[in-house]
Every structure is written in structure tokens, then in C-alpha cells.
N, C-alpha and C. Protein backbone atom coordinates (compact mmCIF):
# COMPACT_ATOMS: atom_id res chain seq x y z
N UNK A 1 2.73 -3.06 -20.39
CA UNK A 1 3.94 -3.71 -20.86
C UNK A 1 3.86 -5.22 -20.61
N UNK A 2 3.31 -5.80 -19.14
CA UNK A 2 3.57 -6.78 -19.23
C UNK A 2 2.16 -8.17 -19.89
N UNK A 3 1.07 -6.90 -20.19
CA UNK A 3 -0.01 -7.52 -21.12
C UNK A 3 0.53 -7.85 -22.49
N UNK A 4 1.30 -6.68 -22.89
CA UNK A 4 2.20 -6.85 -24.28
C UNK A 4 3.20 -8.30 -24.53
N UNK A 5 3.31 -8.61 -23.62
CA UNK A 5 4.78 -9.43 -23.13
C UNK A 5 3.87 -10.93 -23.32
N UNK A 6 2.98 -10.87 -22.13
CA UNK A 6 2.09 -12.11 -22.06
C UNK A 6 1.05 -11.93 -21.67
N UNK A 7 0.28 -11.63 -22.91
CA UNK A 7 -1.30 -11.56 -22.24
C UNK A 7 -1.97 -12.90 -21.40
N UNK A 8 -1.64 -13.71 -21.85
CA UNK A 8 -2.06 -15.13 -20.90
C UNK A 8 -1.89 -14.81 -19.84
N UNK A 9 -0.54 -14.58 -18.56
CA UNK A 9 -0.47 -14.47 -17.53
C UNK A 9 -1.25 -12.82 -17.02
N UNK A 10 -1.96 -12.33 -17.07
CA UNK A 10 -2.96 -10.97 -17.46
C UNK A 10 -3.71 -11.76 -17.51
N UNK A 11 -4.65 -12.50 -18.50
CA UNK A 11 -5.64 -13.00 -18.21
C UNK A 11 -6.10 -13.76 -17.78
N UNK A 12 -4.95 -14.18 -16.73
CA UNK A 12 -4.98 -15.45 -15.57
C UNK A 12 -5.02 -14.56 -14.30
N UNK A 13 -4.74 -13.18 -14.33
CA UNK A 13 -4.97 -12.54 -13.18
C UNK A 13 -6.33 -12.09 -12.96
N UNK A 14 -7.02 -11.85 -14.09
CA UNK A 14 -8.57 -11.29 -13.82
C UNK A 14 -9.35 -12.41 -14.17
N UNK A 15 -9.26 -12.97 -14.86
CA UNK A 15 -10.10 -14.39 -14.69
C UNK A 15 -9.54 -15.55 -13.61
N UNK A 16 -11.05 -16.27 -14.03
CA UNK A 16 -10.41 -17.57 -13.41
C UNK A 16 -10.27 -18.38 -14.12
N UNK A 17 -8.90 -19.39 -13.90
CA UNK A 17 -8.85 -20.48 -15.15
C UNK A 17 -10.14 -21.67 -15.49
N UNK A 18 -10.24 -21.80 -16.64
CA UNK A 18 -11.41 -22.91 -17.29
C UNK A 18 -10.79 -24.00 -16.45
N UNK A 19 -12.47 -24.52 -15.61
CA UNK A 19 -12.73 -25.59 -15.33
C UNK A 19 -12.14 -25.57 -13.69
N UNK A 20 -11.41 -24.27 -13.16
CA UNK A 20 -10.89 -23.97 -11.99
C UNK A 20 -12.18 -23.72 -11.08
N UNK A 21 -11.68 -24.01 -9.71
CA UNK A 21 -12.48 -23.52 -8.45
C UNK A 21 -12.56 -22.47 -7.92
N UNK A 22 -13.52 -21.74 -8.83
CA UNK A 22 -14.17 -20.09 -8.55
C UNK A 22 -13.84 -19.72 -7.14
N UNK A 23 -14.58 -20.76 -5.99
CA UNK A 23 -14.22 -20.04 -4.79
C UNK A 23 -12.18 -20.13 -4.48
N UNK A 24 -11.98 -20.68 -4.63
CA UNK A 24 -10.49 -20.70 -4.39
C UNK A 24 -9.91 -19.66 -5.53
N UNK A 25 -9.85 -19.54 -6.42
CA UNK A 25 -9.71 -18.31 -7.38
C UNK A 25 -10.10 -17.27 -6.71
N UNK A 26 -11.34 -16.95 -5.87
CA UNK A 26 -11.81 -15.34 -5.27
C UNK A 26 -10.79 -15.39 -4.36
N UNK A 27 -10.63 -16.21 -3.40
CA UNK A 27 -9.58 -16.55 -2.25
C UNK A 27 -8.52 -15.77 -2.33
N UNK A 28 -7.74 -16.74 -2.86
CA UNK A 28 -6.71 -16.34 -3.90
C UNK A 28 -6.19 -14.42 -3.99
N UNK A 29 -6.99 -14.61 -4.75
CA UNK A 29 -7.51 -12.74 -5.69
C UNK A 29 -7.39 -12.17 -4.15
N UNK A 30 -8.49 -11.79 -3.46
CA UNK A 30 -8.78 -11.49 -2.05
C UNK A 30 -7.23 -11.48 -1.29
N UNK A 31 -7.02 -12.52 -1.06
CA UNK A 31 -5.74 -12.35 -0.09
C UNK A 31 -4.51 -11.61 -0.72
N UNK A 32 -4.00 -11.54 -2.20
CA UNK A 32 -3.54 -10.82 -2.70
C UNK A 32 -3.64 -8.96 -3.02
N UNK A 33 -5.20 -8.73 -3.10
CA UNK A 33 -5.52 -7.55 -2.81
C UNK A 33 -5.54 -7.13 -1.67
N UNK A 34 -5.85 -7.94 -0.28
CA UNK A 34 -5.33 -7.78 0.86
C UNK A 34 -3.78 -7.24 1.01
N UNK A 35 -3.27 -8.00 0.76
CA UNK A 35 -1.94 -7.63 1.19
C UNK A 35 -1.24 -6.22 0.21
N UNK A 36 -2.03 -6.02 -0.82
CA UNK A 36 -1.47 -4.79 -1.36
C UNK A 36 -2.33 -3.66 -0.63
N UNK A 37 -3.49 -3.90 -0.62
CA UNK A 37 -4.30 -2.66 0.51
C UNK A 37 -3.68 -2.64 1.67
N UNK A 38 -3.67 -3.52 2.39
CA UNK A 38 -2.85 -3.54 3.65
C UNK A 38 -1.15 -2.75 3.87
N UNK A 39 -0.65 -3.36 2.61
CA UNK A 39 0.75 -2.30 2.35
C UNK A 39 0.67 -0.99 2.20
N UNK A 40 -0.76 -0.47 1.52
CA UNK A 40 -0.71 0.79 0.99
C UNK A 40 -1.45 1.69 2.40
N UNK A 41 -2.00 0.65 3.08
CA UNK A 41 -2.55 1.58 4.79
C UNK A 41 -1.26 1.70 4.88
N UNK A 42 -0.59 0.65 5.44
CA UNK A 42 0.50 0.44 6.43
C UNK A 42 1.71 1.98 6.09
N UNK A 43 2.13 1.60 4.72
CA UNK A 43 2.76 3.18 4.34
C UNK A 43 2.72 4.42 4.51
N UNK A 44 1.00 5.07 4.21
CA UNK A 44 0.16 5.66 4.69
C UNK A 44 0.37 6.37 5.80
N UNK A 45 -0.08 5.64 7.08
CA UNK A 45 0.17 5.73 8.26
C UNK A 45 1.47 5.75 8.89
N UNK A 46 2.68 5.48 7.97
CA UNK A 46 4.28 5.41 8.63
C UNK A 46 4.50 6.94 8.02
N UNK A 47 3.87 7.13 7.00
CA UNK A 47 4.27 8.73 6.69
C UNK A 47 3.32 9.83 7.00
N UNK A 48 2.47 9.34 7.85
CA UNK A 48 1.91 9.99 8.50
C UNK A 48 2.73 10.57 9.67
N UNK A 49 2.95 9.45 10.54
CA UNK A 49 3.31 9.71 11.54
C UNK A 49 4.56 10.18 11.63
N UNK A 50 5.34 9.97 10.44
CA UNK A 50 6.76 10.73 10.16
C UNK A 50 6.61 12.40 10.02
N UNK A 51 5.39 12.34 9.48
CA UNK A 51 4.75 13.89 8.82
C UNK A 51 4.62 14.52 10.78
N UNK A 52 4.20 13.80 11.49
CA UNK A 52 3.51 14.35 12.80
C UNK A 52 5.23 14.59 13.43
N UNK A 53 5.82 13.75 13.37
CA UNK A 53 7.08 13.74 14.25
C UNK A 53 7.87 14.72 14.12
N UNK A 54 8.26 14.98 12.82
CA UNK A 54 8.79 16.03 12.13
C UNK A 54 8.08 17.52 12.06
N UNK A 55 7.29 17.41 12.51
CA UNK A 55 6.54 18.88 12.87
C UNK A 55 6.73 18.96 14.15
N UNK A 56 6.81 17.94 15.02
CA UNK A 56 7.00 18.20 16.63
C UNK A 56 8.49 18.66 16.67
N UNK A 57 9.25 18.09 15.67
CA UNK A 57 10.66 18.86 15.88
C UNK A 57 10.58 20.36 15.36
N UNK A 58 10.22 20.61 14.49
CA UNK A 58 10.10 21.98 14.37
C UNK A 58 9.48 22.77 15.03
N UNK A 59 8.70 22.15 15.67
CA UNK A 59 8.26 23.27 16.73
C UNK A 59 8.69 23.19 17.66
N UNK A 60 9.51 22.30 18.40
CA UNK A 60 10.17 22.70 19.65
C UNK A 60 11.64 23.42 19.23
N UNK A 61 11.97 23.12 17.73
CA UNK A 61 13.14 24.08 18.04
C UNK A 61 13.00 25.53 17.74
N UNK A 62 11.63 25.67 17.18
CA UNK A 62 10.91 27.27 17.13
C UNK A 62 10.86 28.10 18.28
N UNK A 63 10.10 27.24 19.14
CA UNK A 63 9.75 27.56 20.50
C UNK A 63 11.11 27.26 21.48
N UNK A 64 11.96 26.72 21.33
CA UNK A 64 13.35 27.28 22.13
C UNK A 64 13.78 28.28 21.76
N UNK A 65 14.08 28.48 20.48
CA UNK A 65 14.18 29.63 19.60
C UNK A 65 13.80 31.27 20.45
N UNK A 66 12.63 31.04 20.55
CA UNK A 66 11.62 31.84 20.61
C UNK A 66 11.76 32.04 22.34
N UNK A 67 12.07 31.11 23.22
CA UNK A 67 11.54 31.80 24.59
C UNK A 67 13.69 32.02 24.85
N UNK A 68 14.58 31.69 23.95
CA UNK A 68 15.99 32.11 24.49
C UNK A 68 16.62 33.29 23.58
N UNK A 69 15.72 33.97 22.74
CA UNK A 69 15.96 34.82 22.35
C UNK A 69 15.13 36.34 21.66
């Protein structure tokens, strides 16, 4: 959709602009894919550990369950 809209700004994301500084363009690119990889660990790992927490509740209220009745 938003290639449809403006392909220019699209092909300012995968290229680098004419006559621009390649290494500052990778930079750039890099620290941006950083921070979306980094978001997508970071998430990852919060629903992980939500996934772990939430099983520790169910099992202790199994196991009260279980030794008071």
C-alpha cells in the first residue's frame, strides 16, 4: 500500500540515495533494523515469561486443589 502511495519513499528505504554516503546509509539501515529486531526479542521474551508465570499459577492452584481435597 504504501509502495502504491509513494514508491520514492520505498525506494529510499532499500537504496541509498544518488551521490549519498553508503557508509552512513548502512548505519542508518542497521540501527533501524536493530531496533525492530531488538523489539521483536524484547516481546518474545515478555511473553515468554508471561507464558512461564501463568503456568506457575496453574499449578499451584492444581496442587492446592489436589493436597485439600
Amino acid at each position: 500500500m504504501v509502495a502504491f502511495v509513494s514508491p520514492e519513499f520505498v525506494k529510499g528505504l532499500f537504496s541509498p540515495p544518488a551521490g549519498g554516503n553508503l557508509i552512513r546509509y548502512a548505519a542508518a539501515v542497521g540501527m533501524i533494523w536493530g531496533l525492530f529486531l531488538g523489539t521483536a526479542v524484547m516481546g518474545f521474551s515478555l511473553l515468554l515469561v508471561t507464558a512461564v508465570q501463568v503456568a506457575r499459577l496453574i499449578r499451584k492452584k492444581t496442587d492446592e486443589k489436589a493436597s485439600s481435597g
